[in-house]
C-alpha atoms as a PDB file:
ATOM      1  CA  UNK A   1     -35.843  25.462  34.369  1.00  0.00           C
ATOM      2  CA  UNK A   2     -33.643  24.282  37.339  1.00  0.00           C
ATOM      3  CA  UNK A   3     -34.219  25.954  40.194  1.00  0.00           C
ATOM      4  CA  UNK A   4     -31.376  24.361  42.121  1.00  0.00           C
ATOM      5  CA  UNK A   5     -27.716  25.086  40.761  1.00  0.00           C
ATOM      6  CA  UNK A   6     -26.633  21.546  39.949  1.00  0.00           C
ATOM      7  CA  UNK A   7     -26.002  20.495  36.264  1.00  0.00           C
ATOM      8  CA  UNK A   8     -27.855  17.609  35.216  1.00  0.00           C
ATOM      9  CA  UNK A   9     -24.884  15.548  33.848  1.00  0.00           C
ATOM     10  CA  UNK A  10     -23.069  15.644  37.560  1.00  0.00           C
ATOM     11  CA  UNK A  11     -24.064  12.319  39.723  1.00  0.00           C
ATOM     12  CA  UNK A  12     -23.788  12.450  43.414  1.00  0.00           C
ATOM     13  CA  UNK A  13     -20.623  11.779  45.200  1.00  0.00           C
ATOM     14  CA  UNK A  14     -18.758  14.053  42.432  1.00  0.00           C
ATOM     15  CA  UNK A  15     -16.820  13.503  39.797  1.00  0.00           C
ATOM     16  CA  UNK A  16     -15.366   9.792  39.194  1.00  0.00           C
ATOM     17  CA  UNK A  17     -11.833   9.240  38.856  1.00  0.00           C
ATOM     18  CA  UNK A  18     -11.592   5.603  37.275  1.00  0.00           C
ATOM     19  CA  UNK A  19     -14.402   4.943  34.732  1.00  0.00           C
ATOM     20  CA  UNK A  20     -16.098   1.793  35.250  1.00  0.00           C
ATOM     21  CA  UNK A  21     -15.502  -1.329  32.834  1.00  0.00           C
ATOM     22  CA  UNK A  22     -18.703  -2.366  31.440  1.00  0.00           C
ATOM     23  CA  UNK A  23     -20.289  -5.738  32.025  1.00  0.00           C
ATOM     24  CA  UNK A  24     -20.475  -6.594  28.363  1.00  0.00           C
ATOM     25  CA  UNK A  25     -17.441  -6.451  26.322  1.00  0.00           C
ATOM     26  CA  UNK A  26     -17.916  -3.856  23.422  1.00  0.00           C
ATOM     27  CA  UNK A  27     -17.718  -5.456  20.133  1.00  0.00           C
ATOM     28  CA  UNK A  28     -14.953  -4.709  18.091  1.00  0.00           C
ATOM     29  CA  UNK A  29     -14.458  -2.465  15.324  1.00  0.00           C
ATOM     30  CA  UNK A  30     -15.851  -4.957  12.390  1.00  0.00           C
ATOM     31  CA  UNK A  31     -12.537  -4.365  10.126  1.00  0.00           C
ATOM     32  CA  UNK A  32     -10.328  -6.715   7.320  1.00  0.00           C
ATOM     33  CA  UNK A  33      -8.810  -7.791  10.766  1.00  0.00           C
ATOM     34  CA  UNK A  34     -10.140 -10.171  13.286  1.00  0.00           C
ATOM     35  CA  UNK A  35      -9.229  -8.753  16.897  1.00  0.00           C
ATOM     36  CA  UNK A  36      -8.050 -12.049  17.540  1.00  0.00           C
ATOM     37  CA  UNK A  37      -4.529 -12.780  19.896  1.00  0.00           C
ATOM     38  CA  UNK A  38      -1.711 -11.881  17.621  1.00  0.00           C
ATOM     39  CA  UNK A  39       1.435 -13.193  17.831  1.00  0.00           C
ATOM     40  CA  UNK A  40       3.850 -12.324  20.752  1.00  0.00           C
ATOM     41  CA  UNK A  41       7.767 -12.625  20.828  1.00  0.00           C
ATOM     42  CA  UNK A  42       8.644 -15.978  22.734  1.00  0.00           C
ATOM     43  CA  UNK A  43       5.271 -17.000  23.000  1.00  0.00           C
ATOM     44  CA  UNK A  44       2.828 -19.381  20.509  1.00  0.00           C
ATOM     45  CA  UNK A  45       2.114 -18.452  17.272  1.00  0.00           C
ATOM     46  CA  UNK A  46      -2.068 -17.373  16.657  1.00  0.00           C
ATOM     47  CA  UNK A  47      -3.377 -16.281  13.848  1.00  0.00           C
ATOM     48  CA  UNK A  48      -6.762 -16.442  12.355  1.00  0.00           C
ATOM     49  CA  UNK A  49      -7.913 -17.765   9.283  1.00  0.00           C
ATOM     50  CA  UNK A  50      -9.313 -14.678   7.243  1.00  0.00           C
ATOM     51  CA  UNK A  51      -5.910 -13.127   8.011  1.00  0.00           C
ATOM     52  CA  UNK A  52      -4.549 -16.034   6.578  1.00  0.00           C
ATOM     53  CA  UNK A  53      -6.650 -15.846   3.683  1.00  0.00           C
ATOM     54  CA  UNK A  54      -6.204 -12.545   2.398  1.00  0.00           C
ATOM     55  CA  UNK A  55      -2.631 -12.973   2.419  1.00  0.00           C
ATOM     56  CA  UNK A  56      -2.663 -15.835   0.976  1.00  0.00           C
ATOM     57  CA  UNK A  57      -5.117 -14.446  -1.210  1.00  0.00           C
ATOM     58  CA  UNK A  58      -2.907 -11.501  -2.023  1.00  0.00           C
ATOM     59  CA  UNK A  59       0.330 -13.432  -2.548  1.00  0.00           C
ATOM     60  CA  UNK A  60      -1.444 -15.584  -5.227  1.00  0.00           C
ATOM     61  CA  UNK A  61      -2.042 -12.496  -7.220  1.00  0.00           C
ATOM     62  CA  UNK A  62       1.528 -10.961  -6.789  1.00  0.00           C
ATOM     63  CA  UNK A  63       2.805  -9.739  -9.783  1.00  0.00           C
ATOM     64  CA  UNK A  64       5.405 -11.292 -11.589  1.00  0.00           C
ATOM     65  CA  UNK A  65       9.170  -9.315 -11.879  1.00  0.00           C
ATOM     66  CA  UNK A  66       8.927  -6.659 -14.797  1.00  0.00           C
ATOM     67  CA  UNK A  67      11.956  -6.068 -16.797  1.00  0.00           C
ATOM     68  CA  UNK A  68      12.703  -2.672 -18.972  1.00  0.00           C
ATOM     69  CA  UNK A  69      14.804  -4.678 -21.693  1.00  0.00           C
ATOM     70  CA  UNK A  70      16.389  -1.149 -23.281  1.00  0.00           C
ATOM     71  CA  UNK A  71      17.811  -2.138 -26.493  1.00  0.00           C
ATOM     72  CA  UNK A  72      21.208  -2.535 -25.959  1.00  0.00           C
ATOM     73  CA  UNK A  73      22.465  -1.859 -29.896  1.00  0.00           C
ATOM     74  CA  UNK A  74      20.569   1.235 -29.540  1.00  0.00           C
ATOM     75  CA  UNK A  75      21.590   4.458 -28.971  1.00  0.00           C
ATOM     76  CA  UNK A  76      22.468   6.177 -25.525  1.00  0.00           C
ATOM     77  CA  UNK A  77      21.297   9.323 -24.610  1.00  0.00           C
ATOM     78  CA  UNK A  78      17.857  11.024 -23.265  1.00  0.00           C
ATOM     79  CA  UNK A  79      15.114   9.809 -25.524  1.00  0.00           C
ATOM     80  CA  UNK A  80      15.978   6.428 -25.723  1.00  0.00           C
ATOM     81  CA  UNK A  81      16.114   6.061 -21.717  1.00  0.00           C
ATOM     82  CA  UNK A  82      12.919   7.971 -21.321  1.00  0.00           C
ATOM     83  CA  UNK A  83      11.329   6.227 -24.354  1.00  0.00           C
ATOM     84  CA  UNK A  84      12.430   2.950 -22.417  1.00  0.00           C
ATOM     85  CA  UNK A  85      10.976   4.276 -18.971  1.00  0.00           C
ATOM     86  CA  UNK A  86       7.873   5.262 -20.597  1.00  0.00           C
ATOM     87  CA  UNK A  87       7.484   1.747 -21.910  1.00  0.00           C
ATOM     88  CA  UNK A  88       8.000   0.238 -18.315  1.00  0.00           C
ATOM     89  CA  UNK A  89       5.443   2.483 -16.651  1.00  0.00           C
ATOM     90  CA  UNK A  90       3.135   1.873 -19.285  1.00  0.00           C
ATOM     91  CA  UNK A  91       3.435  -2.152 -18.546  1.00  0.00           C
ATOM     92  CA  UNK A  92       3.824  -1.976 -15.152  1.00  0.00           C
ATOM     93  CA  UNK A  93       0.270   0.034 -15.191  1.00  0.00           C
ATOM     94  CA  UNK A  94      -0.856  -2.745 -17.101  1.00  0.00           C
ATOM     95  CA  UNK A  95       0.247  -5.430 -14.965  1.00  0.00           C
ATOM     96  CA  UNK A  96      -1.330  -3.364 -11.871  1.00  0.00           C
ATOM     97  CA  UNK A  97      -4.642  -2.720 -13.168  1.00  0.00           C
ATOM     98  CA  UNK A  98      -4.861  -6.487 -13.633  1.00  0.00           C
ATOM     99  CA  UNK A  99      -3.656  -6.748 -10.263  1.00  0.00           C
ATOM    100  CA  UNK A 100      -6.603  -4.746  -8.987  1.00  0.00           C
ATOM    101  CA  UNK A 101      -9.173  -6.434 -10.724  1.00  0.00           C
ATOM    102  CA  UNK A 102      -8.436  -9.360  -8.601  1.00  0.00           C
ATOM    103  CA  UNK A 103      -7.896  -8.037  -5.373  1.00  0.00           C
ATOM    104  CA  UNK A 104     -11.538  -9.051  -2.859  1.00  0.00           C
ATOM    105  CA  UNK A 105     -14.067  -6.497  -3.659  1.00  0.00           C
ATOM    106  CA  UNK A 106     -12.767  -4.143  -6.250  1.00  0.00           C
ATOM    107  CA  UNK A 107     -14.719  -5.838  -9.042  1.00  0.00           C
ATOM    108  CA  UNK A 108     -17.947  -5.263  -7.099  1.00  0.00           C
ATOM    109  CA  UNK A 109     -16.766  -0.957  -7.417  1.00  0.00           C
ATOM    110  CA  UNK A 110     -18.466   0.276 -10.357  1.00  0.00           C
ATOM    111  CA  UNK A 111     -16.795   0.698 -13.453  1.00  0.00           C
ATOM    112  CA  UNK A 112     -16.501   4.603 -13.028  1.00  0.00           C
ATOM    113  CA  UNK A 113     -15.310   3.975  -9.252  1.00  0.00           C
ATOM    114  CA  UNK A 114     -12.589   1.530 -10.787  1.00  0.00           C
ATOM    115  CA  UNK A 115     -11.966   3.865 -12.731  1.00  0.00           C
ATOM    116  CA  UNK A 116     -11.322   6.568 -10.478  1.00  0.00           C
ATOM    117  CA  UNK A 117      -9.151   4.358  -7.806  1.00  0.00           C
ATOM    118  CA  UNK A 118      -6.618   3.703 -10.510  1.00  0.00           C
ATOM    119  CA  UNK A 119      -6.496   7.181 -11.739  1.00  0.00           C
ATOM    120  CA  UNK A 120      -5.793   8.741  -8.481  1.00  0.00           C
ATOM    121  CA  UNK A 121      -3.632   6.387  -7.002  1.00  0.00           C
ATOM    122  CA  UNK A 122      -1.607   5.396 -10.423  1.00  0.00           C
ATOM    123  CA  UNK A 123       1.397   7.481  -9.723  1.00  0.00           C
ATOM    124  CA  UNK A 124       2.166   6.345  -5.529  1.00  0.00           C
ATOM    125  CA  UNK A 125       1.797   2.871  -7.009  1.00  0.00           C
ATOM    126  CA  UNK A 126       4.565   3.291  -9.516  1.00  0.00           C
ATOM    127  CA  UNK A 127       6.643   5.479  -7.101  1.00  0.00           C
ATOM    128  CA  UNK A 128       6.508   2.511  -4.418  1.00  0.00           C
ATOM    129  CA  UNK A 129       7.443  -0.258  -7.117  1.00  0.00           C
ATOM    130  CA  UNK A 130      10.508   2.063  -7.595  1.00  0.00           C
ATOM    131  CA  UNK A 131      10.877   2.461  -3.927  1.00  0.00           C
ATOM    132  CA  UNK A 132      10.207  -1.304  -3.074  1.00  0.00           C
ATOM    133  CA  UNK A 133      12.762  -2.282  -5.593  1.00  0.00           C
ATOM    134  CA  UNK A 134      15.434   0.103  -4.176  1.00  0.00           C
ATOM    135  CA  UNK A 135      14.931  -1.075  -0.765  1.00  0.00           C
ATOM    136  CA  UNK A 136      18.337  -3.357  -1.184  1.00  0.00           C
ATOM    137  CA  UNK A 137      20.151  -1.285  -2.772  1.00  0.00           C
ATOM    138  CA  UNK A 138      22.192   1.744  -1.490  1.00  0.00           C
ATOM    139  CA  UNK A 139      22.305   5.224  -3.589  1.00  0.00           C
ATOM    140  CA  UNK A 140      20.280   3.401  -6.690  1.00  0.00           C
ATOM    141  CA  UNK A 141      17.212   3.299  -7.732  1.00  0.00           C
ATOM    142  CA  UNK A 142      15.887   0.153  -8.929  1.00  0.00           C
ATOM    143  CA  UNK A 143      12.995   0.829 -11.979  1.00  0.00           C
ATOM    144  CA  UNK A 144      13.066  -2.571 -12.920  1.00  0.00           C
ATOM    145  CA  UNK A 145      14.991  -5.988 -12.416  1.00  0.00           C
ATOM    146  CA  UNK A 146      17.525  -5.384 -15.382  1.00  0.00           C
ATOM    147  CA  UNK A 147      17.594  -1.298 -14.882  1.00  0.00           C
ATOM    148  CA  UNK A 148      19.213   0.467 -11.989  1.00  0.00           C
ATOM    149  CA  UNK A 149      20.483   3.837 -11.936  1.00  0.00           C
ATOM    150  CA  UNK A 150      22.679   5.466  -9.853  1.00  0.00           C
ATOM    151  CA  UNK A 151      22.990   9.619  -9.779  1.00  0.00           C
ATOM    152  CA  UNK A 152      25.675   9.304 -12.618  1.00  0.00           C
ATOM    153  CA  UNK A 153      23.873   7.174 -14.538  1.00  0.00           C
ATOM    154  CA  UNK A 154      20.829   9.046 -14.684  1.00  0.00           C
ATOM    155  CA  UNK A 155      22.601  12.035 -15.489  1.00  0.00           C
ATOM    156  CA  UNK A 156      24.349  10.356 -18.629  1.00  0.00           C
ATOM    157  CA  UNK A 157      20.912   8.797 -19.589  1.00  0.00           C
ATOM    158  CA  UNK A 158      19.686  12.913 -19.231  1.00  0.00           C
ATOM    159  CA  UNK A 159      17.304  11.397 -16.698  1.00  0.00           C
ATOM    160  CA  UNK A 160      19.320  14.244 -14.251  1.00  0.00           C
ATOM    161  CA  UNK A 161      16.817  17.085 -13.985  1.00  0.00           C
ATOM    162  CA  UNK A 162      14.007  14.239 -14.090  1.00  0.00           C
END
């Protein structure tokens, strides 16, 4: 029990304003990232090799472009242009769980952790193909190299409420 009324956390001389810096440099956070220089507008390009890597590493396994190829003899209407979107997503899952399975460290997950990865994050990765796709374009959305819909479009397909 203190006896005197001074909290053991207080130092003499009161409270400090500026914190001291320490004489060792903290590590840094051991991330993907090295905390390297980066680069800086006007000034010499640094980067550092695992950086370099992974992209590199990342570009190699880029997906090629997928294309919906609707049958053009075929039909118009609403199952035909959902049948043909449903084909699509089904290949472009495809095409991204192969994707996965060479991306650093997601073969060492365990088959039921794999498995779980893909299944929650299925849908955000087909909404930002779409989304990527549509970047250049204005009012369209792009669902595959040879299929882009506008609002009219989609509502003449009966893709309109989808």
């Amino acid at each position: 029990m203190l006896k005197e009324g001074v909290r053991l956390d207080r130092v003499r001389g009161g409270r400090q304003k500026y914190k001291r810096r320490p004489e060792v440099d903290p590590l840094p956070f051991p991330g993907p990232f090295p905390a390297g220089p980066l680069a800086v507008a006007g000034g010499p390009r640094k980067t550092a090799a695992p950086v370099n890597a992974l992209v590199s590493h990342l570009l190699v396994v880029e997906p090629e472009k997928l294309y919906a190829m609707p049958d053009p003899a075929g039909p118009d209407g609403h199952l035909p242009a959902v049948a043909t979107l449903c084909d699509l997503f089904d290949r472009e899952i495809v095409v991204t769980i192969s994707w996965a399975k060479s991306i650093p460290g997601f073969s060492s997950l365990s088959l039921s952790d794999q498995m779980s990865v893909l299944q929650s994050v299925w849908m955000e990765v087909l909404v930002l193909g779409v989304a990527q796709r549509s970047l250049p374009l204005q009012d369209e959305l792009a669902f595959a190299e040879d299929l882009v819909l506008d609002e009219e479009g989609a509502r003449a397909a009966g893709l309109g409420e989808l």
